[in-house]
C-alpha atoms as a PDB file:
ATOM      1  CA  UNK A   1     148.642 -47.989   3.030  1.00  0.00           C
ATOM      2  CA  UNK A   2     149.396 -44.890   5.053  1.00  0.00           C
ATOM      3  CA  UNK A   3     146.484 -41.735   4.203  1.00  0.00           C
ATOM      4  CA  UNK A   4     147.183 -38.348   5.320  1.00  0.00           C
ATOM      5  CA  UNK A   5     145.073 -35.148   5.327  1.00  0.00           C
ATOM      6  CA  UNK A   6     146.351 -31.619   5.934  1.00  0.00           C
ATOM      7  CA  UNK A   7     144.198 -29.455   7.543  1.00  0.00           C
ATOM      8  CA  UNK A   8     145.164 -26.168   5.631  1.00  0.00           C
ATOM      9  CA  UNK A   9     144.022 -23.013   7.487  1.00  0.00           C
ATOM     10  CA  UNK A  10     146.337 -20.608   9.467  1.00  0.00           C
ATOM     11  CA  UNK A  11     145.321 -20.752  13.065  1.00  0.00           C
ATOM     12  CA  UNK A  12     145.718 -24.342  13.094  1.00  0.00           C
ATOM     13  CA  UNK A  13     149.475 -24.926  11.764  1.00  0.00           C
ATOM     14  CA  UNK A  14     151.262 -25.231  15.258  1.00  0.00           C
ATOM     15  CA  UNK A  15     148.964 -27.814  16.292  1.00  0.00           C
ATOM     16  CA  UNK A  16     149.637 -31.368  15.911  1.00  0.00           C
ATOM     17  CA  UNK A  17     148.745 -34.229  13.178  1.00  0.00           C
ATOM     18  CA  UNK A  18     146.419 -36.479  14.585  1.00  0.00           C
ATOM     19  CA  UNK A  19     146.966 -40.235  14.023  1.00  0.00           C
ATOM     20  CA  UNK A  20     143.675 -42.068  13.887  1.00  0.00           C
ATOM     21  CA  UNK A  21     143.546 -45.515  15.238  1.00  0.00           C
ATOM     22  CA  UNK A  22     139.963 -45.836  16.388  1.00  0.00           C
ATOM     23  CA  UNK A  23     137.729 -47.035  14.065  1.00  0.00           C
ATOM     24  CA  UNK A  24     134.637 -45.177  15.008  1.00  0.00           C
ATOM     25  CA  UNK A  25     136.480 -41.742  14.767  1.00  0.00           C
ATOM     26  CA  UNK A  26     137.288 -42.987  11.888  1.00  0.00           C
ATOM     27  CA  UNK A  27     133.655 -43.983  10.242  1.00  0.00           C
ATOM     28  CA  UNK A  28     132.425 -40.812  11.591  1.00  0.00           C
ATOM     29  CA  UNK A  29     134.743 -38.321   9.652  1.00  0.00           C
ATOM     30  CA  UNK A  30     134.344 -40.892   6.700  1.00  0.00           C
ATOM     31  CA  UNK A  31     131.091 -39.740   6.014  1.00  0.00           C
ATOM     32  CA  UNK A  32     130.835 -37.658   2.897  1.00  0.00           C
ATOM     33  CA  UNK A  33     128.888 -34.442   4.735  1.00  0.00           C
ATOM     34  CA  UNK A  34     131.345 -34.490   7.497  1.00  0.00           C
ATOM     35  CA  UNK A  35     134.137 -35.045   5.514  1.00  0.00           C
ATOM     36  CA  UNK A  36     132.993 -31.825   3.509  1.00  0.00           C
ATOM     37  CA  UNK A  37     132.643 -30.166   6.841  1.00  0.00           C
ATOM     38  CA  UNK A  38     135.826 -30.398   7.660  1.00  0.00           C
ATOM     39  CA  UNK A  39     137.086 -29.611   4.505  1.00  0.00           C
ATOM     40  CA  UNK A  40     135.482 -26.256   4.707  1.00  0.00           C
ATOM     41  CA  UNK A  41     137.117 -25.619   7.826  1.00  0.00           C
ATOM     42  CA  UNK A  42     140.802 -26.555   6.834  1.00  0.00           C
ATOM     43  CA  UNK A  43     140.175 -24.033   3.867  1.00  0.00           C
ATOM     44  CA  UNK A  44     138.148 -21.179   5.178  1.00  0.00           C
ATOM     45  CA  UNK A  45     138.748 -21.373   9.225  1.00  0.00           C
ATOM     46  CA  UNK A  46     136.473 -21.352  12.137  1.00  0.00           C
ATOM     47  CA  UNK A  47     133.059 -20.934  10.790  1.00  0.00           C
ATOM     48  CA  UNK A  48     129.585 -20.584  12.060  1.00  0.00           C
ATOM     49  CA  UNK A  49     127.393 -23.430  11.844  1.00  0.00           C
ATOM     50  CA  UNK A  50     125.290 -20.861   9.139  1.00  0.00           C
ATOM     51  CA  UNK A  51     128.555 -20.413   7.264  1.00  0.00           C
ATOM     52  CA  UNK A  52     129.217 -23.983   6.776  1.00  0.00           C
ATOM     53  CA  UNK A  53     125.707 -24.188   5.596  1.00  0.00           C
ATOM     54  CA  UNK A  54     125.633 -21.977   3.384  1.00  0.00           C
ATOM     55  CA  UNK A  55     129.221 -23.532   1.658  1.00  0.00           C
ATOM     56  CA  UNK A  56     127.675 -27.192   1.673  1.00  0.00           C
ATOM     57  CA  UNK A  57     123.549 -25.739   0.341  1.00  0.00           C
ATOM     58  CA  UNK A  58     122.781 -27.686   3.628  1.00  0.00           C
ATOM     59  CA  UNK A  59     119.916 -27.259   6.066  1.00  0.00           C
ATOM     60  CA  UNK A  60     121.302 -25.888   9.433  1.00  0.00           C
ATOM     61  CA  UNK A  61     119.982 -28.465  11.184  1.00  0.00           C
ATOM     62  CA  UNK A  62     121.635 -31.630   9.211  1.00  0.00           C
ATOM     63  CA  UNK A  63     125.219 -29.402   9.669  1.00  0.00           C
ATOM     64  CA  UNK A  64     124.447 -28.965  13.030  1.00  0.00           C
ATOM     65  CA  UNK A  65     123.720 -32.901  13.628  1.00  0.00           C
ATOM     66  CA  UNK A  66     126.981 -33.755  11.782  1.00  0.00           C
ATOM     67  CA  UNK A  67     129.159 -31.196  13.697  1.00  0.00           C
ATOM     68  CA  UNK A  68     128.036 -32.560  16.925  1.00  0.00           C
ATOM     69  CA  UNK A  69     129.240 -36.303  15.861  1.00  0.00           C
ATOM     70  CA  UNK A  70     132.743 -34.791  14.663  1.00  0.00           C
ATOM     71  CA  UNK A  71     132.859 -32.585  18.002  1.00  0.00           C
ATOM     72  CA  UNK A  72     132.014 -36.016  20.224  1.00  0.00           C
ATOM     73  CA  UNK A  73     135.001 -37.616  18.063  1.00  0.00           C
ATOM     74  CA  UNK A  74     137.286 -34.521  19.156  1.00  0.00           C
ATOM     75  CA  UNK A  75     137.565 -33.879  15.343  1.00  0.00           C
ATOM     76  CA  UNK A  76     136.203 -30.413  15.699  1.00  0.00           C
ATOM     77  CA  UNK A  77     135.461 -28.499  18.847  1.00  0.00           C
ATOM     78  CA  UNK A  78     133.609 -25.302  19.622  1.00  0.00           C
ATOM     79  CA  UNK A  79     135.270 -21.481  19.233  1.00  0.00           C
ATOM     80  CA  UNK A  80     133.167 -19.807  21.921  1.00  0.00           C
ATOM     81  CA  UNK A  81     135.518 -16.784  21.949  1.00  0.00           C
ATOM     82  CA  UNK A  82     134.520 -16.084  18.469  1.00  0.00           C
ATOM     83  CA  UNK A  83     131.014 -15.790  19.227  1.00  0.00           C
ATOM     84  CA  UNK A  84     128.854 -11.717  19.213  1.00  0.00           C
ATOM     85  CA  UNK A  85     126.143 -13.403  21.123  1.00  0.00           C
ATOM     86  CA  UNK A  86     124.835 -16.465  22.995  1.00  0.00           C
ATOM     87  CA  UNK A  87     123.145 -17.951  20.177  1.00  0.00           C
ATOM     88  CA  UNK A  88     126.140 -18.084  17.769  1.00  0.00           C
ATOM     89  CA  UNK A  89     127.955 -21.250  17.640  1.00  0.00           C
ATOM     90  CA  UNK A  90     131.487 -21.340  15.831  1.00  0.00           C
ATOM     91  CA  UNK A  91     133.349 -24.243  15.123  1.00  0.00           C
ATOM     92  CA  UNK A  92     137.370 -25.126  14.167  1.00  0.00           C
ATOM     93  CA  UNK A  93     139.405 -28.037  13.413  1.00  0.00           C
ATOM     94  CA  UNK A  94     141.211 -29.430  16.967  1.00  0.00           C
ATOM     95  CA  UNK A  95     144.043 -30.741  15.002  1.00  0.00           C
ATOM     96  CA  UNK A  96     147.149 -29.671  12.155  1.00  0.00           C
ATOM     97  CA  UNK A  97     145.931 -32.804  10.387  1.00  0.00           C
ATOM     98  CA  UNK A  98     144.857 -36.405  10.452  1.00  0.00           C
ATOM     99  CA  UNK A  99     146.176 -39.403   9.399  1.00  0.00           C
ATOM    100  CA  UNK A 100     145.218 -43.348   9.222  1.00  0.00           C
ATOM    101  CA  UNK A 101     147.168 -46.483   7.884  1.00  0.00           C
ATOM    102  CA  UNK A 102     145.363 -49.387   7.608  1.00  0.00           C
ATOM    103  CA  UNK A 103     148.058 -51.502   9.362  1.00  0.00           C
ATOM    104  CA  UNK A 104     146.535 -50.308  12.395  1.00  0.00           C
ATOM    105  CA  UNK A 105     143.177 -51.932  12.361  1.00  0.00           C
ATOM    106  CA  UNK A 106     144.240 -55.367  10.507  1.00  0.00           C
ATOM    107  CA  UNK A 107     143.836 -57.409  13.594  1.00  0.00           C
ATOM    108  CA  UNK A 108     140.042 -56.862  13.694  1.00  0.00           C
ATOM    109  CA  UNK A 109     137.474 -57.360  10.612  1.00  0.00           C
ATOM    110  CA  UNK A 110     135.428 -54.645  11.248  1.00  0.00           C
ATOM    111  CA  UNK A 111     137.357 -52.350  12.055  1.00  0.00           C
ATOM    112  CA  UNK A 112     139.300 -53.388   8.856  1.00  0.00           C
ATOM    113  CA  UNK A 113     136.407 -52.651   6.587  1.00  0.00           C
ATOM    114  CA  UNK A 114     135.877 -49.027   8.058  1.00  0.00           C
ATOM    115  CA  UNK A 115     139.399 -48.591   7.164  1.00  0.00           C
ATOM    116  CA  UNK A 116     138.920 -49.983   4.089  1.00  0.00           C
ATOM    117  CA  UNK A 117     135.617 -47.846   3.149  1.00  0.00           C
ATOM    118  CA  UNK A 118     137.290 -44.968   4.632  1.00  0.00           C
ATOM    119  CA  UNK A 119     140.152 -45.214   2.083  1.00  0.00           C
ATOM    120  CA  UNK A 120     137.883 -45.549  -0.795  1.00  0.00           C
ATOM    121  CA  UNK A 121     135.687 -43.001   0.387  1.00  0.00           C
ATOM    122  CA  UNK A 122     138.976 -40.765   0.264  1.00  0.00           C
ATOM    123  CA  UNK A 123     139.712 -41.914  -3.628  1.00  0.00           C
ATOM    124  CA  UNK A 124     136.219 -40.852  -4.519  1.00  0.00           C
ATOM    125  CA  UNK A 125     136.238 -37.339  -2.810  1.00  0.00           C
ATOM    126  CA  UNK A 126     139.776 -36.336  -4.479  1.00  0.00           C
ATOM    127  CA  UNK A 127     138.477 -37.582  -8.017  1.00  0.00           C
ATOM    128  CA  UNK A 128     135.757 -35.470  -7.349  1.00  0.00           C
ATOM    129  CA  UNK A 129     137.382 -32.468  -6.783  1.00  0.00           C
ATOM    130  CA  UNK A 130     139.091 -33.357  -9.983  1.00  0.00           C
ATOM    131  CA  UNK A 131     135.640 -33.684 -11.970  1.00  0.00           C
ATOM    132  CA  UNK A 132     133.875 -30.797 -10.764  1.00  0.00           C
ATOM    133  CA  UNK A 133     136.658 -28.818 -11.875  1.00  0.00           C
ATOM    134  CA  UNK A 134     136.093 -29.846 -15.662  1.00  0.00           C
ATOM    135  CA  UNK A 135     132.367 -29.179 -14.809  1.00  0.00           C
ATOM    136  CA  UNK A 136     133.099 -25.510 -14.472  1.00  0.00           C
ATOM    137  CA  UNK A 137     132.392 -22.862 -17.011  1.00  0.00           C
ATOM    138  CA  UNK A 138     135.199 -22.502 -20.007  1.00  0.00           C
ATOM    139  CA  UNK A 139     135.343 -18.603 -18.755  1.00  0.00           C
ATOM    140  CA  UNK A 140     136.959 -20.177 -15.311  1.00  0.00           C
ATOM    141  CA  UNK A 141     138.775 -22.712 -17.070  1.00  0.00           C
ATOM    142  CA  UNK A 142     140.151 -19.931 -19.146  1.00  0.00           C
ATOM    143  CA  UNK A 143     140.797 -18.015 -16.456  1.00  0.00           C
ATOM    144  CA  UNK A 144     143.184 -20.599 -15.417  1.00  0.00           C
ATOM    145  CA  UNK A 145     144.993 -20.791 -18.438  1.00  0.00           C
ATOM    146  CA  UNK A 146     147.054 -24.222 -18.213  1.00  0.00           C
ATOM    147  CA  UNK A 147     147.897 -24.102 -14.900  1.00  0.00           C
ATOM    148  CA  UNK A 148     145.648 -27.093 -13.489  1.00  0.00           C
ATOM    149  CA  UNK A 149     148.078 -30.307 -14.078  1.00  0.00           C
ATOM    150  CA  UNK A 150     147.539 -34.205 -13.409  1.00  0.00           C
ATOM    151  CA  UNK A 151     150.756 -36.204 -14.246  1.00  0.00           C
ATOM    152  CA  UNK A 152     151.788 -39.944 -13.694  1.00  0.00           C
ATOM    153  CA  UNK A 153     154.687 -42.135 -14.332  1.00  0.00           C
ATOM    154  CA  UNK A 154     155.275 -45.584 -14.025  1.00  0.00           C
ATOM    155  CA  UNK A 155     158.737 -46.530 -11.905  1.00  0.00           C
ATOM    156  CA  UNK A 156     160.148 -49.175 -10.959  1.00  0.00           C
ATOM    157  CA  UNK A 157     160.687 -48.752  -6.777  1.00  0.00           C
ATOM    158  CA  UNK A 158     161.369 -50.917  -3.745  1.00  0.00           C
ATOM    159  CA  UNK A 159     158.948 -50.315  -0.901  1.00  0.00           C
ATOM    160  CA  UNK A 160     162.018 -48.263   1.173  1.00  0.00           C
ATOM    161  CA  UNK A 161     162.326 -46.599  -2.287  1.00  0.00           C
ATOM    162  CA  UNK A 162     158.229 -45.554  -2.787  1.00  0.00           C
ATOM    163  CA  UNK A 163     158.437 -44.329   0.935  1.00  0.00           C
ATOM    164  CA  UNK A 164     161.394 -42.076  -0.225  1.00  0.00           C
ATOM    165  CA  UNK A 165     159.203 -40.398  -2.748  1.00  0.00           C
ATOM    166  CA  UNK A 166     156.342 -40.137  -0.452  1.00  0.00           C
ATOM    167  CA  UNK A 167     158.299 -38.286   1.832  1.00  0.00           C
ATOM    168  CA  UNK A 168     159.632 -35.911  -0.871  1.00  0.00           C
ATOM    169  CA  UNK A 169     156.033 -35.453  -2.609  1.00  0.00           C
ATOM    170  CA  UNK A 170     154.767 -34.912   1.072  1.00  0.00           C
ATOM    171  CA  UNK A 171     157.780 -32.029   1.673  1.00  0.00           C
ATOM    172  CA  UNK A 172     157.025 -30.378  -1.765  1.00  0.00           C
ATOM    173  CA  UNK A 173     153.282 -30.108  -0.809  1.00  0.00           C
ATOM    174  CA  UNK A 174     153.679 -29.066   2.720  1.00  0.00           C
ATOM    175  CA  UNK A 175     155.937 -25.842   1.878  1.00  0.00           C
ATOM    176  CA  UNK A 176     154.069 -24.721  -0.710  1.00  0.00           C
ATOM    177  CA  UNK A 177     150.904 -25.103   1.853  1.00  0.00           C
ATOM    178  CA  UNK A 178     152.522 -24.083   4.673  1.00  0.00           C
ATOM    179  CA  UNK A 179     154.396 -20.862   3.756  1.00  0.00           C
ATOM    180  CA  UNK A 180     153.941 -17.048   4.394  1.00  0.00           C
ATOM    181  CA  UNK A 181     151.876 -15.867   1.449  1.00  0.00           C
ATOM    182  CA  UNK A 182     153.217 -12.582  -0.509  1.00  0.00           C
ATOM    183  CA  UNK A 183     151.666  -9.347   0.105  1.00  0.00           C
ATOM    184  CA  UNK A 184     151.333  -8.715  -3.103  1.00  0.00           C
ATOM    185  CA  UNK A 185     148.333  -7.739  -4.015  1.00  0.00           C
ATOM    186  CA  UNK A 186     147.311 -10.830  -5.921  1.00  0.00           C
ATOM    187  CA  UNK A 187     144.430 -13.199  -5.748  1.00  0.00           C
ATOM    188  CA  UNK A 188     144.856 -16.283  -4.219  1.00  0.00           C
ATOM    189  CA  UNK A 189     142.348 -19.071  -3.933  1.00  0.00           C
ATOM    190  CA  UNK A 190     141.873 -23.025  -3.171  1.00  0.00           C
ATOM    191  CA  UNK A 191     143.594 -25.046  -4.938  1.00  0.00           C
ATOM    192  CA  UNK A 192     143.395 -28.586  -4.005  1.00  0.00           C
ATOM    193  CA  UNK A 193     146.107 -31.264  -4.531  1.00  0.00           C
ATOM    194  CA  UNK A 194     147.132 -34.841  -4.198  1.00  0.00           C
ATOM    195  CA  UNK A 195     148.946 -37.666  -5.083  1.00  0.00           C
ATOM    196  CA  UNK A 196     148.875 -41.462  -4.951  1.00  0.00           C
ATOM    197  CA  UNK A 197     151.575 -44.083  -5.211  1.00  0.00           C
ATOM    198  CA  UNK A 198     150.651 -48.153  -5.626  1.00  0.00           C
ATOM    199  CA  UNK A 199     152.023 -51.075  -6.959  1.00  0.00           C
ATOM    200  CA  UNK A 200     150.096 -51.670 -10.387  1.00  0.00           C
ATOM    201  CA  UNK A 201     150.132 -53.621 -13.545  1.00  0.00           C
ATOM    202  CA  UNK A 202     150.254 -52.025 -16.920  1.00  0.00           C
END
């Protein structure tokens, strides 16, 4: 099983995806604070290490710890043209996106079970999103109206078949994500997406 990530903020959409295949890159940015971390950053953009703080109600210290590990991975890497003075530190993303299958680390158990944890680490942060978003206030839900979907549908699909619609569902997310937003006076914000395919009994 193939997992991608885009990395979602503007500066960093000429860069390339990132195709993981080390399984200690891959343990570190499976760990739920980092993870967040860099979820901050595809969203928001270079931040300070007291900006990403302040998003995760972290100490600066623990953010700073965990930013080192990603920048040591080449995950992240320090913005020093961004900084007014010698004692600010910013931070970006180094690539467009990462991805992992876990055909690539199949020929060695342990690396096999970081895949493995790192893919169900993944399931639990997206239905996460998913929860906190009922936890909000009915006001924001409201506020919404019924534009927040989920949707499934049960197919019948060779594998060539289920790659085709991976590549479609990956196409429809990407231009929506990727395109020039209207100056139009409007207020956009987050909006986080995704989408799982598997072979399943009813």
């Amino acid at each position: 099983m193939e997992v991608v990530q885009e990395l979602l903020y503007i500066s960093c959409m000429t860069k390339e995806i990132r195709q993981i295949t080390d399984s200690g890159v891959l343990a570190a940015m499976s760990h739920p604070l980092r993870r967040r971390l860099m979820d901050v950053l595809k969203v928001y953009g270079p931040s300070t290490v007291s900006q990403l703080a302040d998003r995760t109600d972290q100490a600066v210290a623990n953010v700073s710890h965990h930013l080192k590990v990603l920048g040591a991975c080449e995950l992240i890497e320090e913005a020093p043209e961004l900084a007014r003075d010698r004692r600010e530190r910013w931070w970006r993303l180094v690539s467009a996106g990462v991805r992992w299958t876990t055909a690539d680390f199949d020929g060695d158990p342990a690396a096999a079970a970081v895949a493995s944890a790192a893919q169900s680490l993944n399931l639990d942060r997206h239905a996460s999103l998913v929860r906190q978003w009922f936890a909000t206030s009915e006001a924001e839900r409201a506020r919404w109206e019924n534009s927040p979907f989920a949707t499934g549908k049960w197919m019948h699909l060779t594998p060539a078949e289920l790659a085709r619609l991976e590549a479609e569902l990956i196409e429809v997310f990407s231009r929506w994500a990727d395109r020039d937003l209207p100056d139009d006076g409007e207020r956009r914000e987050p909006v986080f997406a995704f989408a799982y395919g598997v072979p399943a009994q009813p």
